[in-house]
Protein backbone atom coordinates (compact mmCIF):
# COMPACT_ATOMS: atom_id res chain seq x y z
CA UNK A 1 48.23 -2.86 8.02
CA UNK A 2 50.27 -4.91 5.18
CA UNK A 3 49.05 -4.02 1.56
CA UNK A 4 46.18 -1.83 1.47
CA UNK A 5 46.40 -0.98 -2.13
CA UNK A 6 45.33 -4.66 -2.66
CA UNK A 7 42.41 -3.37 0.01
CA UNK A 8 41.18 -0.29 -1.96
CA UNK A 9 41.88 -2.14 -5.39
CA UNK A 10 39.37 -4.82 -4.75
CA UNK A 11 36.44 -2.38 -2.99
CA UNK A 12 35.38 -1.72 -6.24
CA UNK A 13 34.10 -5.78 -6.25
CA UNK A 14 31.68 -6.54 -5.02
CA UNK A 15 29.50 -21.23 26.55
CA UNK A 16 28.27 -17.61 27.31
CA UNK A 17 29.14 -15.24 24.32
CA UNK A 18 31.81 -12.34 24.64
CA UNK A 19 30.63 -9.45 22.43
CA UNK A 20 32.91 -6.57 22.06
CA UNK A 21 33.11 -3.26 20.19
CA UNK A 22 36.75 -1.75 18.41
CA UNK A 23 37.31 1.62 18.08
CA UNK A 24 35.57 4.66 18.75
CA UNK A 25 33.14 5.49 16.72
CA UNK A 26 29.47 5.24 16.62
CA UNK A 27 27.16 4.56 13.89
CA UNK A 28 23.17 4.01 13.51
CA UNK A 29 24.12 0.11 12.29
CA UNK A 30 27.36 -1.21 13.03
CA UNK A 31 28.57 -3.89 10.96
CA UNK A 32 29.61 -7.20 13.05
CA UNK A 33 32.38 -9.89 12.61
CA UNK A 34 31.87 -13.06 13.88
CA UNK A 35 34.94 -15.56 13.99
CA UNK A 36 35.29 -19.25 13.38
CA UNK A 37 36.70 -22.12 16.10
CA UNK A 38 40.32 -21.02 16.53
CA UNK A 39 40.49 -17.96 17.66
CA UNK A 40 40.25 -14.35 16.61
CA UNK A 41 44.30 -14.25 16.61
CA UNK A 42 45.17 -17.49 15.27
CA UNK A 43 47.80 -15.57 12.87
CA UNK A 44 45.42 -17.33 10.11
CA UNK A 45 41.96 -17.19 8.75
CA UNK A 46 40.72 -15.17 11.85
CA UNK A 47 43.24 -12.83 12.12
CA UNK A 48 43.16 -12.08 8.65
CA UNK A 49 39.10 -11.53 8.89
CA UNK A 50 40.17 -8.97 12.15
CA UNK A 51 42.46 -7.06 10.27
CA UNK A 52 39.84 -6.57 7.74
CA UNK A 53 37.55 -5.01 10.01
CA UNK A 54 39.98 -3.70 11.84
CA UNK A 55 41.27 -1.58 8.27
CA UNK A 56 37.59 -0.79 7.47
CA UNK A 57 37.40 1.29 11.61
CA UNK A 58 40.81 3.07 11.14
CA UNK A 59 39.60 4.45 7.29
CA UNK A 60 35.74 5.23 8.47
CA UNK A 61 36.39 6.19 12.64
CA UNK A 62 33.55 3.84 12.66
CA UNK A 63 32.98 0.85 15.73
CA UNK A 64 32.34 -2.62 14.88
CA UNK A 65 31.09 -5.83 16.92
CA UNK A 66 32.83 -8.83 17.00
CA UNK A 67 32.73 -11.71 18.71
CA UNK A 68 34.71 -15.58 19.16
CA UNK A 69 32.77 -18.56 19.68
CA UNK A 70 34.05 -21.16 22.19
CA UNK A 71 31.81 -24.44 20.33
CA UNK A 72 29.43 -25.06 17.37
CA UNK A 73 26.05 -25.04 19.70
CA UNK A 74 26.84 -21.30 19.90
CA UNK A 75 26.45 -20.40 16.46
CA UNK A 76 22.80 -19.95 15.71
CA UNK A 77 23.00 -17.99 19.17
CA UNK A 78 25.68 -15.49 17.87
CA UNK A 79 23.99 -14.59 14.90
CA UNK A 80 20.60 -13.98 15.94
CA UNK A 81 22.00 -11.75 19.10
CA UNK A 82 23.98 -9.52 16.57
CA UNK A 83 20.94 -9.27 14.42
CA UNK A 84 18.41 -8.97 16.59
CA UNK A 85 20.43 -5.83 18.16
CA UNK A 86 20.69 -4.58 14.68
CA UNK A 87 23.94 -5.04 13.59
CA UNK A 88 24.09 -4.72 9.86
CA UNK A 89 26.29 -6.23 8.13
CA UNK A 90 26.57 -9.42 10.32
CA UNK A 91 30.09 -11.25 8.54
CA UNK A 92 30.95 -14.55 9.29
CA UNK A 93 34.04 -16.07 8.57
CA UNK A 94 33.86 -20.11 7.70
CA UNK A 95 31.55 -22.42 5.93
CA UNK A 96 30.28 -24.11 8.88
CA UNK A 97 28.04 -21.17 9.75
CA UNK A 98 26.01 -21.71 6.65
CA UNK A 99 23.35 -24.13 8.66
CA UNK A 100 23.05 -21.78 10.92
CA UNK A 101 22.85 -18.65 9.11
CA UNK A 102 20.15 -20.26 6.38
CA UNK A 103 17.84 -19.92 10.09
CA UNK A 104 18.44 -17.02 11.60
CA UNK A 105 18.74 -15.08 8.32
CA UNK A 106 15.48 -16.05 7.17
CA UNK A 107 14.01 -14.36 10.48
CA UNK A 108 15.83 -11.14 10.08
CA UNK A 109 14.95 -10.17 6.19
CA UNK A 110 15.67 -6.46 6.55
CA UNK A 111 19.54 -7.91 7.83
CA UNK A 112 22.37 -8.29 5.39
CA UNK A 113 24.57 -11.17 5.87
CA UNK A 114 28.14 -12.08 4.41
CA UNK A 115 29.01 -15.22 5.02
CA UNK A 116 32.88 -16.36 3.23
CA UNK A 117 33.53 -19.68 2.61
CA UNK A 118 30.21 -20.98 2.05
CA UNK A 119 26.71 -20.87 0.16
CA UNK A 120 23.52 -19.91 1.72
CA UNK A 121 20.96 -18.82 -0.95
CA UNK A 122 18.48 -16.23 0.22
CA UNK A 123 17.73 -12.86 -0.87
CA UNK A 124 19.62 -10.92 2.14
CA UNK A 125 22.95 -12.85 2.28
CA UNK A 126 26.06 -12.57 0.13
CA UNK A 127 28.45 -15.92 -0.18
CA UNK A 128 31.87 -15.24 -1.01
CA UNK A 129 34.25 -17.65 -2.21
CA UNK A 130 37.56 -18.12 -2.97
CA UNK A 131 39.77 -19.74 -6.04
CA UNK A 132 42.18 -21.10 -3.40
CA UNK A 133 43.22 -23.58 -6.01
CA UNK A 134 44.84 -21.45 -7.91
CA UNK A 135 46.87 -19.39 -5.55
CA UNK A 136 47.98 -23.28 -4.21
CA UNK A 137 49.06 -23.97 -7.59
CA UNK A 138 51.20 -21.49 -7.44
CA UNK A 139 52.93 -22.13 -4.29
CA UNK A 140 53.09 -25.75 -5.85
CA UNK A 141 55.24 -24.36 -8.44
CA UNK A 142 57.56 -22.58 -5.99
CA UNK A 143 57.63 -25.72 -3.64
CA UNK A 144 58.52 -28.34 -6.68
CA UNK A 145 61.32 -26.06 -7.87
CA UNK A 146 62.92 -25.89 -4.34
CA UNK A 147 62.62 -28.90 -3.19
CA UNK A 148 65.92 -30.78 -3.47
CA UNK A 149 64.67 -34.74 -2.24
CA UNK A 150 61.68 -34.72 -4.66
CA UNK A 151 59.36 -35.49 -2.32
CA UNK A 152 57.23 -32.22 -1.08
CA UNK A 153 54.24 -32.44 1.55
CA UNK A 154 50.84 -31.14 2.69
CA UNK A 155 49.20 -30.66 5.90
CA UNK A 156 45.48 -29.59 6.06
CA UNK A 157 43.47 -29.07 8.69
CA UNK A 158 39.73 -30.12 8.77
CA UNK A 159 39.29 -33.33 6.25
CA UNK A 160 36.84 -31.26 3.71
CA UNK A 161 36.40 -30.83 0.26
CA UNK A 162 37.64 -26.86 1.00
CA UNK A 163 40.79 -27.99 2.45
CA UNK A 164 40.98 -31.20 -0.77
CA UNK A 165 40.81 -27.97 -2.81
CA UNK A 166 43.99 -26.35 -1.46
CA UNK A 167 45.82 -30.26 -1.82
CA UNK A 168 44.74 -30.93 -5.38
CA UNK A 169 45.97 -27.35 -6.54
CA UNK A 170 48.93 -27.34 -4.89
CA UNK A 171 49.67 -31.17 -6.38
CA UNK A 172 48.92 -30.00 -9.77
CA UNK A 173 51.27 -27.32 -9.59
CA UNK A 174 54.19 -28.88 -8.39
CA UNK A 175 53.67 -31.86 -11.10
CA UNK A 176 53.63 -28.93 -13.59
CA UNK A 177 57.16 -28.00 -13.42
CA UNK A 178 58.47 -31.58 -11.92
CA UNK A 179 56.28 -34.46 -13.24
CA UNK A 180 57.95 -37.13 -11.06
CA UNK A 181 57.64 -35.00 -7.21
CA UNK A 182 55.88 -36.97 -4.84
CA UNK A 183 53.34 -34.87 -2.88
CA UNK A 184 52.60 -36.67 0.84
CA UNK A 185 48.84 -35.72 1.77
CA UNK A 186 48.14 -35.55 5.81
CA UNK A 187 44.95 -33.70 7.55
CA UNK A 188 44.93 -32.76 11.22
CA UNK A 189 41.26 -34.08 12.04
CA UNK A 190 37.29 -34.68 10.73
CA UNK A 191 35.91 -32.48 13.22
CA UNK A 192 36.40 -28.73 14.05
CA UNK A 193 39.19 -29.11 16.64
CA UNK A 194 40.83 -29.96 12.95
CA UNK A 195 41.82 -26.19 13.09
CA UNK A 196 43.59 -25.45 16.36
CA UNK A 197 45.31 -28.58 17.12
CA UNK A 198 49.11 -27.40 15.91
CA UNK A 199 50.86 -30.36 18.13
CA UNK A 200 49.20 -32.83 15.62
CA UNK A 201 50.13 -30.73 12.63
CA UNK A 202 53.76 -30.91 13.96
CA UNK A 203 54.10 -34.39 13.68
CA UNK A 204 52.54 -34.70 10.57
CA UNK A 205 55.02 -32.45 9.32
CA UNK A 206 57.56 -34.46 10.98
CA UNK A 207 56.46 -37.42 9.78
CA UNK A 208 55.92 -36.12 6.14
CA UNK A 209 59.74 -35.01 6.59
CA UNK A 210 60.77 -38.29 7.74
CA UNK A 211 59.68 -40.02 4.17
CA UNK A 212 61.73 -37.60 2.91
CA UNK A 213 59.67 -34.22 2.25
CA UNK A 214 62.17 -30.80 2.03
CA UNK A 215 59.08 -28.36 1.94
CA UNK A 216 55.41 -29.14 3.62
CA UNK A 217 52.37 -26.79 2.80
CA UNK A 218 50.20 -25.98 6.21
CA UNK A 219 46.44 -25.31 5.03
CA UNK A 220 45.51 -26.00 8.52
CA UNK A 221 44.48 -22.65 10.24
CA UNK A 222 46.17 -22.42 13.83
CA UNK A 223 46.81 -25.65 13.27
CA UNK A 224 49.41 -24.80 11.05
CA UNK A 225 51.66 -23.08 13.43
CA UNK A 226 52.90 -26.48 14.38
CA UNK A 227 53.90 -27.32 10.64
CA UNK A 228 55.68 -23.73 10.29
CA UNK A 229 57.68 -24.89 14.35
CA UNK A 230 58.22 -28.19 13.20
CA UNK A 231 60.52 -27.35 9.68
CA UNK A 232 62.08 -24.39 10.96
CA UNK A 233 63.20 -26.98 13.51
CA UNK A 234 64.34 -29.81 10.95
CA UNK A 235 66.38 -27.06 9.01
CA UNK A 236 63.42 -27.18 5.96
CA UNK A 237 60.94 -25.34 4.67
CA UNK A 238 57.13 -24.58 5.11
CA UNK A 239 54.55 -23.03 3.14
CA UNK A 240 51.98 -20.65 5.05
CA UNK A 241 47.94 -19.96 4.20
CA UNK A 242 45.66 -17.15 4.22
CA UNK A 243 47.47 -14.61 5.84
CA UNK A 244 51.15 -13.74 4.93
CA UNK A 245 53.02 -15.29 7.36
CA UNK A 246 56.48 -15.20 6.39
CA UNK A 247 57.84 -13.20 9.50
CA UNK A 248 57.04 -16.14 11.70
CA UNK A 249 60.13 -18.02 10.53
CA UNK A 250 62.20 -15.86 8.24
CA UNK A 251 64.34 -18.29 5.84
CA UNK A 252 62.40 -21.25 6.97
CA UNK A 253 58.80 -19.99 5.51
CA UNK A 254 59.51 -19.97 1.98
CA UNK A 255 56.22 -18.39 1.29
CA UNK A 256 52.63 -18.45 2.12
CA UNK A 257 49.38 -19.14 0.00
CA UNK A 258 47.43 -15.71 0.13
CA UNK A 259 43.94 -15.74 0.90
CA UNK A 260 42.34 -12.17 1.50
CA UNK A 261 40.51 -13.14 3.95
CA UNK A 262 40.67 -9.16 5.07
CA UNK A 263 39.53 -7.63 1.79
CA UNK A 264 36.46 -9.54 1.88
CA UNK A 265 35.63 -8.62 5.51
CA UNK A 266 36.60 -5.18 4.51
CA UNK A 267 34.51 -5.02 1.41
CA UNK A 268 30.93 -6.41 3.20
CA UNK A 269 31.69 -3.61 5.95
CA UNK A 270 32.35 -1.19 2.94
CA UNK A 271 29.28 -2.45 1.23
CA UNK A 272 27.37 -4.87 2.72
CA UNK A 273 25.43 -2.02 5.13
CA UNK A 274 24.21 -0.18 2.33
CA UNK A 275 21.03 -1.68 0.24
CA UNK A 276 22.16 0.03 -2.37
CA UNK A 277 25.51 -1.62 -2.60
CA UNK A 278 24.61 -4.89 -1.31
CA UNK A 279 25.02 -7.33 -3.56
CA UNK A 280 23.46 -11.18 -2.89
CA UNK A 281 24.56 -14.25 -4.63
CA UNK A 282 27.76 -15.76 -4.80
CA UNK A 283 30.95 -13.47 -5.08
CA UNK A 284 34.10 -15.13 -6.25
CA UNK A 285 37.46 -14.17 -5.24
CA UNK A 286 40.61 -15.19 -7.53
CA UNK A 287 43.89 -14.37 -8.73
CA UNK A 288 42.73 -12.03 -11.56
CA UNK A 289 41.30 -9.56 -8.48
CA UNK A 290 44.35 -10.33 -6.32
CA UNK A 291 42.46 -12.06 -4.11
CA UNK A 292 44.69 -15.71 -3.85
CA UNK A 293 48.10 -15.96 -4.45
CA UNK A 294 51.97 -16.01 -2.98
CA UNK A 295 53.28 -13.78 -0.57
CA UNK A 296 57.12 -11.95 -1.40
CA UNK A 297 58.63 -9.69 1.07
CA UNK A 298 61.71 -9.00 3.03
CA UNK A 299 61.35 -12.53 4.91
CA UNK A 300 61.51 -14.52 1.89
CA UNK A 301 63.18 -12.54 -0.88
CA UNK A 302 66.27 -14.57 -0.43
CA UNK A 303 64.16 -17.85 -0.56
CA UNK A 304 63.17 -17.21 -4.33
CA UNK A 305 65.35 -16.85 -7.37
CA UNK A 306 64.02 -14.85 -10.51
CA UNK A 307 63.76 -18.20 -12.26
CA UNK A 308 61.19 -18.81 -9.42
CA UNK A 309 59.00 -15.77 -9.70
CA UNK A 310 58.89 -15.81 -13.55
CA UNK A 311 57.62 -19.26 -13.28
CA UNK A 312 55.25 -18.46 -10.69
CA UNK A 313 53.86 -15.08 -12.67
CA UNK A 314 54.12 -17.23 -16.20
CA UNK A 315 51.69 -19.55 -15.07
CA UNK A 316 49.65 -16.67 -13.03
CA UNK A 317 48.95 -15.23 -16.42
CA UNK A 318 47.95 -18.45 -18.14
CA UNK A 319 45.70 -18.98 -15.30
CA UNK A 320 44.00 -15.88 -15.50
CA UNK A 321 44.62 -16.12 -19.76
CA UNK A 322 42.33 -19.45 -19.40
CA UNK A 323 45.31 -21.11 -20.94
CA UNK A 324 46.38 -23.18 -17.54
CA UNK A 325 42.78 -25.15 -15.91
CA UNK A 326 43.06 -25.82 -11.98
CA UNK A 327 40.89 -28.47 -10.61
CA UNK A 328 38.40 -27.76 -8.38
CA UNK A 329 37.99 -30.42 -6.58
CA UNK A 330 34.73 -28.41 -4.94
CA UNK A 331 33.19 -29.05 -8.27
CA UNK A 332 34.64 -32.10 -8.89
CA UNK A 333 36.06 -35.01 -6.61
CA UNK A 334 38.35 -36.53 -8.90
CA UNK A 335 41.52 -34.48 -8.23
CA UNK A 336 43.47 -35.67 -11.42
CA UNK A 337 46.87 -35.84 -9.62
């Protein structure tokens, strides 16, 4: 398991339906993991949550339930079978569980839910968000100093403020350093096949390349294995999301927009079971707490000069300094780039 440092550093914060149990342990309440559309190993969002649970049963010897949904109707299901078996914490991973969850959790009030990406507000459930606009304006910086055609792209995956989020701080980083770079804006879909659907992300990339784009950013989930395919195969460069995924395509990545997806499932199972450690209300995630930013390792070391990095940390500091503002555009639609 890749940096768990950055796991123990941020503990401190805080259709029929396959259910399954990891490891070996028992335990009176075992906390559950439910994944988004996708699938649990769609080297994205879902992975990352399964690593996250999967760090939390190595540490504790503990089991946990998890379990991947094949369509939305199953949702409200999924979450009231985990509860009503006892499961506590029940984690879900995605904001399109929050209809679903403001139900069932109001019928299981002694059950603590975590749901990331989204808002539900009752007493028993804790919403965890992300500043995924900052960590994209960082790997705006790194993609406007590559690029060589001044022309960069982005490729998102369901057509939602979240994902507008990612775009608009990954635009206003890359006109930081380079005023003039033209950013090309594409999204997979408007519905959830949006996120596993890597054949349309391809050509979008392609097509993104063809108006002249050197580097394209994939905020896409699964989808975005077909952006990563698609510029390793034109010879350019891609930008990955949530988890690091750098190996895939070693010189072709250049980096990839950290999300810790995993040290938020890894904190509710830490926390979340425990009413004494529960903690309701909205948690946010940023770059201060390590939680967003740019992956650098052994894939992409070669990719990034020291004039690179120092711009990248510079404005990290200024960020977290209050000196640099990212738009959110999840708090306002008016992305100003």
């Amino acid at each position: 398991m890749k940096n768990k440092q950055a796991f123990k550093g941020l503990a401190a914060l805080a259709g029929g339906l396959a259910v399954s149990a990891l490891m070996a342990g028992t335990a009176l309440a075992q906390p559950a993991v439910i994944y988004d559309l996708g699938g649990k190993f769609d080297k994205s969002f879902n992975e990352s949550s399964f690593e996250g649970a999967t760090m939390w049963a190595e540490e504790t010897g503990e089991a946990f339930l998890e379990l991947e949904i094949q369509n939305d109707a199953q949702r409200e299901q999924a979450i009231r079978r985990f509860a009503s078996q006892g499961a506590n914490p029940v984690v879900m991973a995605g904001f399109s569980w929050g209809t679903a969850l403001g139900t069932v959790a109001a019928e299981f009030p002694e059950t603590n839910f975590v749901i990331i990406d989204g808002v539900v507000d009752l007493p028993n459930v804790q919403s965890i968000l992300f500043d995924e606009h900052t960590g994209s304006f960082l790997v705006g910086v790194l993609a406007a100093m590559t690029s060589e055609s001044n022309v960069i792209g982005f490729v998102g995956g369901m057509d939602i403020p979240l994902i507008h989020k990612f775009y608009c701080g990954y635009a206003q980083g890359a006109k930081a350093v380079n005023a003039d770079i033209t950013v090309i804006e594409s999204y997979t879909g408007t519905t959830p096949a949006a996120w596993n659907d890597p054949v349309t992300a391809g050509e979008l990339a392609r097509a993104a390349s063809d108006a002249g784009a050197d580097v394209v950013f994939a905020a896409a989930g699964g989808s975005g294995m077909g952006v990563l395919q698609m510029m390793a195969d034109l010879g350019k460069y891609s930008i990955g999301v949530d988890a690091n995924q750098n190996y895939m395509h070693p010189g072709s990545v250049l980096t990839s927009m950290l999300k810790r997806v995993d040290v938020a499932v890894y904190n509710s199972f830490m926390n979340a079971g425990d009413a004494d450690t529960f903690t309701p209300g909205i948690t946010v995630i940023g770059l201060s707490e390590e939680g967003v930013g740019y992956a650098l390792d052994e894939h992409n070391e070669a990719l990034l000069t020291d004039e690179m990095i120092e711009a990248a940390e510079d404005y990290k500091a200024r960020i977290i300094a209050g000196e640099v503002e990212v738009h959110d555009y999840t708090t306002d639609s008016t992305c100003p780039v």
